[in-house]
Protein backbone atom coordinates (compact mmCIF):
# COMPACT_ATOMS: atom_id res chain seq x y z
CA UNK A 1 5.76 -63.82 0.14
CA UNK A 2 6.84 -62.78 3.75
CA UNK A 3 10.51 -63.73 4.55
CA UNK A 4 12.02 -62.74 7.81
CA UNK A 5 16.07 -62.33 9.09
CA UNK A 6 17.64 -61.60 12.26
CA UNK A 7 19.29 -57.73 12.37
CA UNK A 8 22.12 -57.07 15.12
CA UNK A 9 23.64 -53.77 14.45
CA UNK A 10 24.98 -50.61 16.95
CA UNK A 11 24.17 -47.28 16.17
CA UNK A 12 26.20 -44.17 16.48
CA UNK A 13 25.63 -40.66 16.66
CA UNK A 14 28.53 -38.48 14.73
CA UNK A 15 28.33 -34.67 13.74
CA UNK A 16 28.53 -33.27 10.22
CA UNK A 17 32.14 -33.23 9.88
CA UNK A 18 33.15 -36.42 11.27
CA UNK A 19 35.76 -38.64 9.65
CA UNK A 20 35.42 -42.04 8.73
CA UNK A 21 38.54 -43.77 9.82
CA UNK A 22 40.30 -46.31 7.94
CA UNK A 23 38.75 -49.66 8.41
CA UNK A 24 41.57 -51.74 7.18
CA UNK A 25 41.80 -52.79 10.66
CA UNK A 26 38.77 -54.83 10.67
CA UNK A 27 39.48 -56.55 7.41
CA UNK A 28 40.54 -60.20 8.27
CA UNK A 29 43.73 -61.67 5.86
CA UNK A 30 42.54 -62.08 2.53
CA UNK A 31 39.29 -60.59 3.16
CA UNK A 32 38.07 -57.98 1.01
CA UNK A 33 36.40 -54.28 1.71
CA UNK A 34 34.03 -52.66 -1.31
CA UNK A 35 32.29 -49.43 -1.14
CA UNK A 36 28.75 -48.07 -2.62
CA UNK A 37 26.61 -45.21 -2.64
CA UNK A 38 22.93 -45.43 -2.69
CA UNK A 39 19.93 -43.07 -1.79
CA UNK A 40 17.03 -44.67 0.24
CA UNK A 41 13.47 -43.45 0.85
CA UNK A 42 11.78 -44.88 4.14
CA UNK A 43 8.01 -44.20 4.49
CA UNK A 44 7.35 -44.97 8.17
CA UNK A 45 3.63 -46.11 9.39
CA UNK A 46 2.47 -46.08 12.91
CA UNK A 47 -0.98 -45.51 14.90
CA UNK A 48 -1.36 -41.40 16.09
CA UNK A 49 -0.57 -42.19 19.62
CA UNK A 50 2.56 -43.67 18.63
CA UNK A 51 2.27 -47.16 19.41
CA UNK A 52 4.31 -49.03 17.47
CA UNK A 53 7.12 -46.88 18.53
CA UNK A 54 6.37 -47.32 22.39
CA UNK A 55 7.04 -50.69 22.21
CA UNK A 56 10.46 -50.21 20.07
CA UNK A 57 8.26 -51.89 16.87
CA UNK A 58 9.19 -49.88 13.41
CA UNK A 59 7.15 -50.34 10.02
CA UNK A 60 8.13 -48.99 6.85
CA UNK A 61 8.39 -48.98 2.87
CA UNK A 62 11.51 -48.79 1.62
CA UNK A 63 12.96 -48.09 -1.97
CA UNK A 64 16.19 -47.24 -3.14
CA UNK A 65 18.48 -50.87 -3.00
CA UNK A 66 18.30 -54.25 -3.08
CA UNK A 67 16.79 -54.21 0.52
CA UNK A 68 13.57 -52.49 -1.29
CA UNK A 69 10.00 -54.29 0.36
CA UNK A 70 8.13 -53.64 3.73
CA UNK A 71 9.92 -54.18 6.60
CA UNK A 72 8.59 -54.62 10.10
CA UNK A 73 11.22 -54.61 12.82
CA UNK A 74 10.71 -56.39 16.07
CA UNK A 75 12.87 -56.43 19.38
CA UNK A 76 14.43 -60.02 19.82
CA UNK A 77 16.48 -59.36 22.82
CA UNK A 78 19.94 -57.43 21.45
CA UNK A 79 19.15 -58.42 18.18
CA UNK A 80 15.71 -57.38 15.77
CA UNK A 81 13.95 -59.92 13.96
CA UNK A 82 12.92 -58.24 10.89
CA UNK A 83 9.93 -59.35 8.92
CA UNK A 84 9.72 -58.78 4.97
CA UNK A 85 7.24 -58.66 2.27
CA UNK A 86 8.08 -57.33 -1.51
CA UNK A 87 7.15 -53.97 -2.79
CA UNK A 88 3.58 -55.01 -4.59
CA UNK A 89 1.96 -56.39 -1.28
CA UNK A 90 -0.41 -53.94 -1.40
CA UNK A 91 -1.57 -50.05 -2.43
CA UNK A 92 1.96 -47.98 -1.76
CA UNK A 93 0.23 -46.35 1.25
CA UNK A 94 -1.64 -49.19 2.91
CA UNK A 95 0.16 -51.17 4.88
CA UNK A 96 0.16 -55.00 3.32
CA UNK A 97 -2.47 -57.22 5.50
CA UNK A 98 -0.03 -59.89 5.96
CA UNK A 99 1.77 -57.11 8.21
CA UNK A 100 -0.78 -55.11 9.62
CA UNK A 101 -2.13 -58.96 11.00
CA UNK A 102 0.87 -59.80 13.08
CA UNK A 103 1.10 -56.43 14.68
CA UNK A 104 -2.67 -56.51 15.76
CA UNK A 105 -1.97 -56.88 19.44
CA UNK A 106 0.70 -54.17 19.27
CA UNK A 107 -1.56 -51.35 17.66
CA UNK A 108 -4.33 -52.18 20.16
CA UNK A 109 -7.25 -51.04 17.63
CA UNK A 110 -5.36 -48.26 16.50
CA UNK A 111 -5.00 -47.65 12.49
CA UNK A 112 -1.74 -47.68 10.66
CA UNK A 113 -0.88 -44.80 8.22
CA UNK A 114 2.38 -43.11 7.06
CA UNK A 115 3.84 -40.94 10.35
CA UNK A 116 7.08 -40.01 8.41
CA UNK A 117 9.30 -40.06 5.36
CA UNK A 118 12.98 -40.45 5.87
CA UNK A 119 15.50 -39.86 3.07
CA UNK A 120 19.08 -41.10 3.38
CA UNK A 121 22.13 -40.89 1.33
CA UNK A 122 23.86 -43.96 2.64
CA UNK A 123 27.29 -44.99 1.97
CA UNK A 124 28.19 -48.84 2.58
CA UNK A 125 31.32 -49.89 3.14
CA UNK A 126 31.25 -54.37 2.88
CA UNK A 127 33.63 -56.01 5.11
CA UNK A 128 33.43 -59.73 3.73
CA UNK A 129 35.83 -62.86 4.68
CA UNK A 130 38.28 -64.88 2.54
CA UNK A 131 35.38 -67.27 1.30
CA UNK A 132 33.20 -64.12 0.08
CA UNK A 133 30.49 -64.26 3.47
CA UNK A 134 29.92 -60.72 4.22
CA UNK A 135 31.18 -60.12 8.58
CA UNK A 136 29.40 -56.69 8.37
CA UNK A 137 28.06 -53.81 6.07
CA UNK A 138 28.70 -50.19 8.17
CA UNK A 139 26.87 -47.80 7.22
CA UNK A 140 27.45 -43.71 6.73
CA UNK A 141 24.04 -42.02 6.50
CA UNK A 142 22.87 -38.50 6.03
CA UNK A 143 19.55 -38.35 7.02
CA UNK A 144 16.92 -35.82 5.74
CA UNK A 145 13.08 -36.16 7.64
CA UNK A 146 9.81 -35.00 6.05
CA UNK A 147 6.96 -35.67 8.76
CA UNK A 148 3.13 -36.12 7.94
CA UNK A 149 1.91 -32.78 6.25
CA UNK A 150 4.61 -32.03 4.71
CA UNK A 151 6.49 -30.37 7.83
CA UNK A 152 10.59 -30.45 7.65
CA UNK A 153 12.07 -32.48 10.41
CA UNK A 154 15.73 -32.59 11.66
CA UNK A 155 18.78 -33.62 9.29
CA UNK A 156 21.52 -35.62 10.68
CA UNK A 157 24.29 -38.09 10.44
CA UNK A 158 24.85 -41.75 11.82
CA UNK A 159 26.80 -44.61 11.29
CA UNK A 160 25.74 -48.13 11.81
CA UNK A 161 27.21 -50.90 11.91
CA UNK A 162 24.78 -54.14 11.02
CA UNK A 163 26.55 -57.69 11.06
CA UNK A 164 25.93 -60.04 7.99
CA UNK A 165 25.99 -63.74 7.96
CA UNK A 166 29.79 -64.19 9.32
CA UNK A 167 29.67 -61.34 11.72
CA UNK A 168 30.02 -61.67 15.40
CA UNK A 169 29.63 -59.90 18.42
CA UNK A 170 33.52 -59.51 18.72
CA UNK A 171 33.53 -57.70 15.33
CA UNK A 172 30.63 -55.57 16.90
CA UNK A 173 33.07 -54.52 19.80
CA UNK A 174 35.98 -53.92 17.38
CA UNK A 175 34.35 -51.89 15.20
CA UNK A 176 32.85 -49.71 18.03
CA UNK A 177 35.96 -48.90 19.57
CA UNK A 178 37.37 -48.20 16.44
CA UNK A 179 34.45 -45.69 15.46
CA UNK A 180 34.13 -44.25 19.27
CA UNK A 181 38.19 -43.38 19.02
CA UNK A 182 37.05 -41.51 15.93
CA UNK A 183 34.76 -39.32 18.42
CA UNK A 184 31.85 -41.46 17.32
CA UNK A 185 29.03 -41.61 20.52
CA UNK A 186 27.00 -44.78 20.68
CA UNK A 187 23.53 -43.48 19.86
CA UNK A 188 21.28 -42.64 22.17
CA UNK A 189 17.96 -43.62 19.68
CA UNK A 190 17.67 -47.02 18.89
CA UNK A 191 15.93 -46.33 15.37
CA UNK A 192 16.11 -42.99 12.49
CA UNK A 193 12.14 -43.09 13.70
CA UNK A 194 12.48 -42.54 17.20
CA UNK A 195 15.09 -39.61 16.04
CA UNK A 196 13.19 -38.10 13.67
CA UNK A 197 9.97 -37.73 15.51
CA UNK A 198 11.36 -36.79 18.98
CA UNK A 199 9.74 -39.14 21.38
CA UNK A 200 12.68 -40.54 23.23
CA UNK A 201 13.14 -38.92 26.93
CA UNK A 202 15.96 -36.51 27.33
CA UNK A 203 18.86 -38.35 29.18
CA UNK A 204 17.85 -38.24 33.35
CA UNK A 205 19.55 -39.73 36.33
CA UNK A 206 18.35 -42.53 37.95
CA UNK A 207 15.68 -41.91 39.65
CA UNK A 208 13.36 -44.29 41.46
CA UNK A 209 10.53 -43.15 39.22
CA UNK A 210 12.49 -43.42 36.09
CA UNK A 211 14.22 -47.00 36.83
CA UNK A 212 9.97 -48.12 37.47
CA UNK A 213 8.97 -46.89 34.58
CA UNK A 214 12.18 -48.26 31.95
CA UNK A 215 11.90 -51.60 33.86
CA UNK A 216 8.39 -51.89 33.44
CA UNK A 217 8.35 -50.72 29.85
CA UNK A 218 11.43 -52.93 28.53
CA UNK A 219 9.35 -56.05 29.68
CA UNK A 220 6.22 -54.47 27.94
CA UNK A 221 8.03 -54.58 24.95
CA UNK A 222 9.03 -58.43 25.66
CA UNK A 223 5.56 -59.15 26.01
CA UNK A 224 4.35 -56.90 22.64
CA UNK A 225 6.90 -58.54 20.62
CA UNK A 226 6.12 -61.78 21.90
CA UNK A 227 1.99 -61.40 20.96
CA UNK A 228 4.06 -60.56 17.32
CA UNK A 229 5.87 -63.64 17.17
CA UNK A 230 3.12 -66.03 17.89
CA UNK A 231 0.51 -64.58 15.41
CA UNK A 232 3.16 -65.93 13.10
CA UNK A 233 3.41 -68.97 14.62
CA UNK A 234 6.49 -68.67 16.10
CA UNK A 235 7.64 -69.89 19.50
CA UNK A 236 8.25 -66.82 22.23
CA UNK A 237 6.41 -68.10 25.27
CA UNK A 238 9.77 -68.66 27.33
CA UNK A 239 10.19 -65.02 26.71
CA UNK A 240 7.03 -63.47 26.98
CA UNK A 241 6.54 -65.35 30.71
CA UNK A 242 10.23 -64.40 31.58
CA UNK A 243 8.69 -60.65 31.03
CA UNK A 244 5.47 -61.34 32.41
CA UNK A 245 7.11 -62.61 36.13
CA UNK A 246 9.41 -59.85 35.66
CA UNK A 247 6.56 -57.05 35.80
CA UNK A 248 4.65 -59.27 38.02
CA UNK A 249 7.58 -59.54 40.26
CA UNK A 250 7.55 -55.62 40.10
CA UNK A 251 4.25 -54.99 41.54
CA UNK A 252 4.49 -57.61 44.14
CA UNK A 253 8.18 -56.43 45.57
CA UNK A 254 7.64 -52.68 44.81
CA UNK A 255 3.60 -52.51 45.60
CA UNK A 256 3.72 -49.96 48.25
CA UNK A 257 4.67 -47.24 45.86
CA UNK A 258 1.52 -47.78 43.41
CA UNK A 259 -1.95 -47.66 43.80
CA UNK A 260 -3.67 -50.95 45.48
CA UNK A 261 -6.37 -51.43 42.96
CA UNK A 262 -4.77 -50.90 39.82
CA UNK A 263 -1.99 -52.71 40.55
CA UNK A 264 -3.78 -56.02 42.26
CA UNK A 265 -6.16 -55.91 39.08
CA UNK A 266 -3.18 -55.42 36.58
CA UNK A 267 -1.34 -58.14 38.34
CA UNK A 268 -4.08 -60.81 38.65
CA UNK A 269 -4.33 -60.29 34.19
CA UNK A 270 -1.03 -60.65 33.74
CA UNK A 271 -1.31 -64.05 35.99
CA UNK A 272 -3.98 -65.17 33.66
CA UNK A 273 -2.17 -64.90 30.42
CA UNK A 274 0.94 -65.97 32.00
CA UNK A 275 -0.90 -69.63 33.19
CA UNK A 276 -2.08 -69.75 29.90
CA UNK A 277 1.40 -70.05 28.37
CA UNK A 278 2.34 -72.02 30.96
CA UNK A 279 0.54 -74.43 30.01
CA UNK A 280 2.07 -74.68 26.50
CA UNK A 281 5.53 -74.43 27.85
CA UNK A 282 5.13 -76.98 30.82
CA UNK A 283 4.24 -79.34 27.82
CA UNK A 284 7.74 -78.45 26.37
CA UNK A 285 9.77 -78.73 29.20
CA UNK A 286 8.48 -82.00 30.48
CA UNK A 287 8.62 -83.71 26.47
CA UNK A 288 12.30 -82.69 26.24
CA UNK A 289 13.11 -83.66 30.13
CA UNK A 290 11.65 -87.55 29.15
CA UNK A 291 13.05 -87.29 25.72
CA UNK A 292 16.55 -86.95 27.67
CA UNK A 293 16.12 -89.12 30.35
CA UNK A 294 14.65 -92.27 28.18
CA UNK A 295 17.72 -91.64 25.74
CA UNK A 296 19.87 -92.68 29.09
CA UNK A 297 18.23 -96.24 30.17
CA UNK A 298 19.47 -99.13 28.28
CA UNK A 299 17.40 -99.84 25.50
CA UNK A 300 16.34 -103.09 27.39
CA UNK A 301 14.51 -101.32 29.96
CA UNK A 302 12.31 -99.18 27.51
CA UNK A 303 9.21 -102.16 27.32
CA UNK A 304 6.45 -100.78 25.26
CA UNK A 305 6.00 -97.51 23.08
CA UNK A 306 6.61 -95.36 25.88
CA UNK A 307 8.47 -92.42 23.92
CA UNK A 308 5.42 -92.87 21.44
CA UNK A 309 2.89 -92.28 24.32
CA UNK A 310 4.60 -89.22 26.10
CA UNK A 311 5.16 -87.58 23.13
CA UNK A 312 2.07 -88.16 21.84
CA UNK A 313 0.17 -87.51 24.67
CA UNK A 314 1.64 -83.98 26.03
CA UNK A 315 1.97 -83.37 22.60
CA UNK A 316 -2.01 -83.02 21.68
CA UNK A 317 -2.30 -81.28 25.60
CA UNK A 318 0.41 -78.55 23.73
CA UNK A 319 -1.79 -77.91 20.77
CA UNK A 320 -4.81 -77.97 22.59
CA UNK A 321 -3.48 -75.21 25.03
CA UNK A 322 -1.52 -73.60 22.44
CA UNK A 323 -4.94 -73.24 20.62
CA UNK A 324 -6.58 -71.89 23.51
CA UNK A 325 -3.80 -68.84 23.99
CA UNK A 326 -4.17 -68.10 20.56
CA UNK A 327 -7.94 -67.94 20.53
CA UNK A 328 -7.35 -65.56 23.60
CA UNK A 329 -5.09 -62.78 21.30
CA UNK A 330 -8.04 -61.54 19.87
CA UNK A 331 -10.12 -61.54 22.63
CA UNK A 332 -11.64 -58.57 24.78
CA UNK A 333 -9.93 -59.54 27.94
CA UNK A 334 -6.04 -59.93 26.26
CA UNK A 335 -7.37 -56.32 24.67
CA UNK A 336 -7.84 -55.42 27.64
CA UNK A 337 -4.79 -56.15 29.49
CA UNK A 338 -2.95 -54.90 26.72
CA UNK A 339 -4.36 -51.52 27.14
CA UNK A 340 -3.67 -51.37 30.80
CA UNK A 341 0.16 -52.30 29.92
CA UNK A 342 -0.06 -49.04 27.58
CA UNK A 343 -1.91 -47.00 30.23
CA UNK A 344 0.77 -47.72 32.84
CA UNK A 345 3.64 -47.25 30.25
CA UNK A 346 2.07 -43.67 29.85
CA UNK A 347 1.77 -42.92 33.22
CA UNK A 348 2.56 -44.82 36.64
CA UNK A 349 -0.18 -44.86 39.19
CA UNK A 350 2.04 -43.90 41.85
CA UNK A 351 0.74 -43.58 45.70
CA UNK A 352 3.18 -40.96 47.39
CA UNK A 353 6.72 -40.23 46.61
CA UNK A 354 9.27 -42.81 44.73
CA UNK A 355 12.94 -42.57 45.71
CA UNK A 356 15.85 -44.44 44.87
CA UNK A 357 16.14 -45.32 48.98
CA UNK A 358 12.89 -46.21 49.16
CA UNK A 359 13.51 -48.93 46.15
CA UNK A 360 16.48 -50.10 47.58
CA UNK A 361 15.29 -51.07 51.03
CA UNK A 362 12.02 -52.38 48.99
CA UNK A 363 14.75 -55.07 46.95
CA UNK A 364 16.56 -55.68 50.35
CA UNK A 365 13.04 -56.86 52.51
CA UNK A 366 12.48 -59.25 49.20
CA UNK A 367 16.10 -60.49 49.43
CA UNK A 368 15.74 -61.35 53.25
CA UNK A 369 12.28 -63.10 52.67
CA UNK A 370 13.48 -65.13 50.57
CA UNK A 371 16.55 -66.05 52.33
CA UNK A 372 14.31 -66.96 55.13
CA UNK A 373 11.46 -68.48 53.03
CA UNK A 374 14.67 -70.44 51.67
CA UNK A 375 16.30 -71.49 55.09
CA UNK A 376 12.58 -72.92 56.78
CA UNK A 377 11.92 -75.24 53.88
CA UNK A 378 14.65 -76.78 53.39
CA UNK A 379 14.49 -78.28 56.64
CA UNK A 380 10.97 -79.48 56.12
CA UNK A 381 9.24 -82.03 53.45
CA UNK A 382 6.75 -79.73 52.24
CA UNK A 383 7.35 -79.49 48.42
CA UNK A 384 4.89 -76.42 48.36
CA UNK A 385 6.99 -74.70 50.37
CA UNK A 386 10.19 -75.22 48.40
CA UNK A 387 8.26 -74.20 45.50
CA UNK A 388 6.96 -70.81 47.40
CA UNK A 389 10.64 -70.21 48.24
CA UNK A 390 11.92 -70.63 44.63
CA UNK A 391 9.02 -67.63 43.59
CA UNK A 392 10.34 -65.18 46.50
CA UNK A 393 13.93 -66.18 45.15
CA UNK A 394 12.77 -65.16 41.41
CA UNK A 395 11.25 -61.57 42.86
CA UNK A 396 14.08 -61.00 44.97
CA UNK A 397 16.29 -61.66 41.90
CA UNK A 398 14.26 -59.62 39.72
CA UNK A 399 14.25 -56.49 42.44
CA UNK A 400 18.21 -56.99 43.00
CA UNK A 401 18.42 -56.12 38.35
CA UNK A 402 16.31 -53.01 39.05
CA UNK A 403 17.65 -51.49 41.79
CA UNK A 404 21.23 -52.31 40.28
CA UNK A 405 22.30 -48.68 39.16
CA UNK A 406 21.66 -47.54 42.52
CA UNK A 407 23.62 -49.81 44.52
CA UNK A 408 27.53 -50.85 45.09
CA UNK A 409 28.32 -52.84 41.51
CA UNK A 410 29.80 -55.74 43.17
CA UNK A 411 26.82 -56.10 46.16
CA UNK A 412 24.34 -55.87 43.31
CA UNK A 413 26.33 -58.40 40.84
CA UNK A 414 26.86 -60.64 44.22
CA UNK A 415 22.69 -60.24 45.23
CA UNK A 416 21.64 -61.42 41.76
CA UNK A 417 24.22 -64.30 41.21
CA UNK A 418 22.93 -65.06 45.36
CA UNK A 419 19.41 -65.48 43.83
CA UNK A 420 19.62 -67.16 40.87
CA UNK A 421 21.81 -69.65 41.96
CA UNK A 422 18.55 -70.38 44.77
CA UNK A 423 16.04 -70.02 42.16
CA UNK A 424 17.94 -72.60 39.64
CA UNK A 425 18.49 -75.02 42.39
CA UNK A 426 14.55 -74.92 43.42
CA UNK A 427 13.58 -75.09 39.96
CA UNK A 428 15.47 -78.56 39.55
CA UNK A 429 12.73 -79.53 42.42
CA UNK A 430 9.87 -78.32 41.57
CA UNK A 431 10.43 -79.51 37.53
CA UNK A 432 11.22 -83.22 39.37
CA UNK A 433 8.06 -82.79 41.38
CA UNK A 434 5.77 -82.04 38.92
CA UNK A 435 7.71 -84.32 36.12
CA UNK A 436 7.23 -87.50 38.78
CA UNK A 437 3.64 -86.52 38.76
CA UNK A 438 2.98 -86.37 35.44
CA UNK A 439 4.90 -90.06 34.79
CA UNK A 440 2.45 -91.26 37.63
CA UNK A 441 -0.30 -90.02 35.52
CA UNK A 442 0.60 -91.50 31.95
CA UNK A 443 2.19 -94.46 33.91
CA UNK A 444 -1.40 -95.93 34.89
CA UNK A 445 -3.09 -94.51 31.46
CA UNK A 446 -0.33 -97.31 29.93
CA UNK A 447 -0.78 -99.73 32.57
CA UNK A 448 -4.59 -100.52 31.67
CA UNK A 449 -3.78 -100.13 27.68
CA UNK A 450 -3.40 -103.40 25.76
CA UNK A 451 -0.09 -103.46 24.33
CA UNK A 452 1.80 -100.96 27.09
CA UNK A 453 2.77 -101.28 30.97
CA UNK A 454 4.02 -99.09 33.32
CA UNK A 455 7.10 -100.67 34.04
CA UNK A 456 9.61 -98.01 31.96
CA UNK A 457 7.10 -95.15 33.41
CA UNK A 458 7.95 -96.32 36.98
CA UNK A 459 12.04 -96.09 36.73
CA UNK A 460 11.17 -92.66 35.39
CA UNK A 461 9.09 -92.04 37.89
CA UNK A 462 11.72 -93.10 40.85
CA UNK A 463 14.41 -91.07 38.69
CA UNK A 464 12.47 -87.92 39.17
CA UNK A 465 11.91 -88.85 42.80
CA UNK A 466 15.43 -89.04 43.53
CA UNK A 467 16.31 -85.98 41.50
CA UNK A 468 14.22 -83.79 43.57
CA UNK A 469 15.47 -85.15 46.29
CA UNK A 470 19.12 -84.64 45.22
CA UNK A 471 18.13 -80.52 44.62
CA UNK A 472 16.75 -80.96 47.85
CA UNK A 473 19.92 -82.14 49.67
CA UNK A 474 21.50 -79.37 47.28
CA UNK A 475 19.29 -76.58 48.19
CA UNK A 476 20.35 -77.65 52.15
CA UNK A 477 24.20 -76.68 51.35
CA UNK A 478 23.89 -73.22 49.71
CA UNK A 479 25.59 -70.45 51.88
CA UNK A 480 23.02 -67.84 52.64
């Protein structure tokens, strides 16, 4: 039966002859420490091209502990979400179908088999509280690789340091400093897989070309691990469109510097799947916003089921579009888009020559549109354009994070507070807007239904009004 956990850990990269300090330090009072030895054997599987890997996915087999079982290990922002099924799921070298199902949009087509064996002699050392919860296990490996046909790969140590149940990210930052005053180096691999078979790009400087292509590829990985999550029927749509406008926002701010065709088509897919999460997420937003706002008018206002009928009514529209994205995972166009996100992540279709100044004045002409864009409606009544303001505010946001390394630290930290603070503001708006319009909608569907009126729906309605008016009036005030 497939379990899953949440893994935070930070990896560090020590020679042969390091020395473990003494870790008394991050022992709290009347906590305890315990020490064990164990050897572990990690059978790896990805596709030959690597895919799993390119999207910071791992898959193995594991024997040697208690932690024995397949494990599949997916990004979840700073953290992994690790997915487990027991030893038995299937033949030893076959990965179990439970697994293999959930990473279907990840592998593209491509088969699964064994890319590496990885043999560690690990020594734990258990930092656990007063009441017994274990804070953090940190771990001192020796690490022996054996790739596919039998070919010796490199040896090496590591410590890691993976939180338990009571951990925190304080403990994280105390037990790095201790380790890194040891001579410790954060690592610069984010898994013994990437390590062990090479893949990860010698350290560059910041180039143009290289901040592109990272950018482009950590949201890739957002969106991969997000087609992961909701072939289990999780929830990651606010993530997966968050990384969606992200590269979106790329190729509309930075478009000069790529190719016009490949870009406008890969642009116009990733606006398709993105409106078809939207429309399960809109659902979402607006149930919680009425939830919220009903739980605030006295109970004597509420006449009629009216909680019943919103939630039941954007409730089914959620399914029913939730349905229809999932239908879409497994079909040729989502394959297709998926293997134009790999294509790019391979290689950039770059028109002419990328520089870091030609990036930075890129971010700076989307910062002053949107300023502008910004300034001109909020002296109208269009809502449109309010709404078209908020999106340039969002890109210009988005190109202020990329550009980042290459500009003064506190310009770049005051650029993307500048534009988020715009894009919040406008987002109150355009979430009143379209909330008034949906209460306008189910408002008359009660209204002509026995048993219901539209009274409740119409203070709701004027409640909404006056909020996006009030993020108008706001959005008038901001210093530009």
């Amino acid at each position: 039966m497939e379990s899953i956990q949440t893994e935070r850990e930070d990896k560090f990269d020590v020679d042969a002859h390091f020395e473990l300090p003494t870790l008394a330090s991050l022992v709290p009072t009347d906590g305890a420490l315990e020490s064990s030895e164990t050897d572990l054997i990690s059978e790896y599987f990805d596709t030959v091209g690597h895919d799993l890997l390119r999207r910071g996915i791992t898959l193995r087999r594991r024997t040697g502990d208690s932690d024995n079982g397949w494990h599949a290990k997916v990004p979840a922002e700073k953290a992994r979400t690790e997915i487990r099924l027991p030893l038995g799921s299937g033949a030893d070298d076959v990965v179990p179908d439970e697994l293999a199902d959930v990473l279907r949009g990840a592998v593209m087509g491509g088969q699964l088999s064994a890319v590496a064996t990885l043999t560690t002699r690990r020594t734990v050392h258990s930092v656990s509280d007063a009441d017994g919860a274990v804070i953090a296990e940190i771990a001192d490996d020796e690490v022996s690789v054996v790739l596919i046909g039998g070919a010796t790969g490199p040896r090496w140590r590591e410590v890691e340091v993976e939180l338990g149940p009571a951990g925190s990210e304080s403990f994280l930052k105390k037990a790095g400093k201790l380790l890194r005053g040891a001579g410790a180096r954060l690592s610069a691999h984010p898994s013994k897989l990437d390590r062990a078979l090479s893949v990860v790009r010698e350290a560059q400087a910041d180039t143009g070309l290289q901040l592109l292509t990272d950018y482009l590829d950590e949201q890739v990985q957002a969106i991969v691990a997000g087609d992961v999550y909701l072939r289990r029927g999780l929830d990651p749509i606010h993530s997966t469109r968050v990384a969606i406008r992200r590269y979106r926002s790329t190729l509309r701010v930075f478009g000069s510097v790529f190719e016009d065709e490949p870009a406008a088509h890969l642009e116009a897919e990733l606006s398709w799947y993105a409106s078809l999460l939207g429309e399960v997420r809109d659902r979402q937003v607006q149930r919680a916003r009425f939830a919220a706002a009903l739980r605030e008018l006295p109970s004597e206002w509420v006449l009629g089921p009216v909680a019943s009928r919103i939630e039941n009514d954007l409730l089914a529209e959620q399914i029913r579009h939730r349905e229809t994205a999932m239908a879409e995972l497994d079909g040729d166009r989502y394959r297709e888009l998926l293997t134009q996100l790999s294509a790019w992540s391979r290689g950039l279709p770059i028109d002419g020559e990328v520089n870091d100044r030609l990036l930075v004045k890129l971010a700076h002409k989307a910062g002053k549109k949107a300023i502008d864009r910004t300034k001109s409606a909020v002296l109208g009544t269009d809502d449109e354009a309010l709404h078209r303001a908020r999106k340039a505010s969002k890109r210009a946001r988005y190109a202020a994070e990329l550009v980042a390394p290459l500009v003064d630290k506190k310009i770049s930290k005051a650029n993307v507070k500048r534009f988020k603070m715009i894009q919040e503001v406008l987002g109150e708006h355009q979430d009143a807007v379209i909330a008034a319009g949906i209460l306008r909608t189910l408002g008359a569907r009660a209204g002509t239904t026995a048993g219901e009126n539209g009274f409740t729906f119409g203070l709701l309605f004027e409640r909404e009004r006056r909020a996006a008016e009030s993020a108008r009036d706001e959005a008038s005030k901001l210093e530009f």
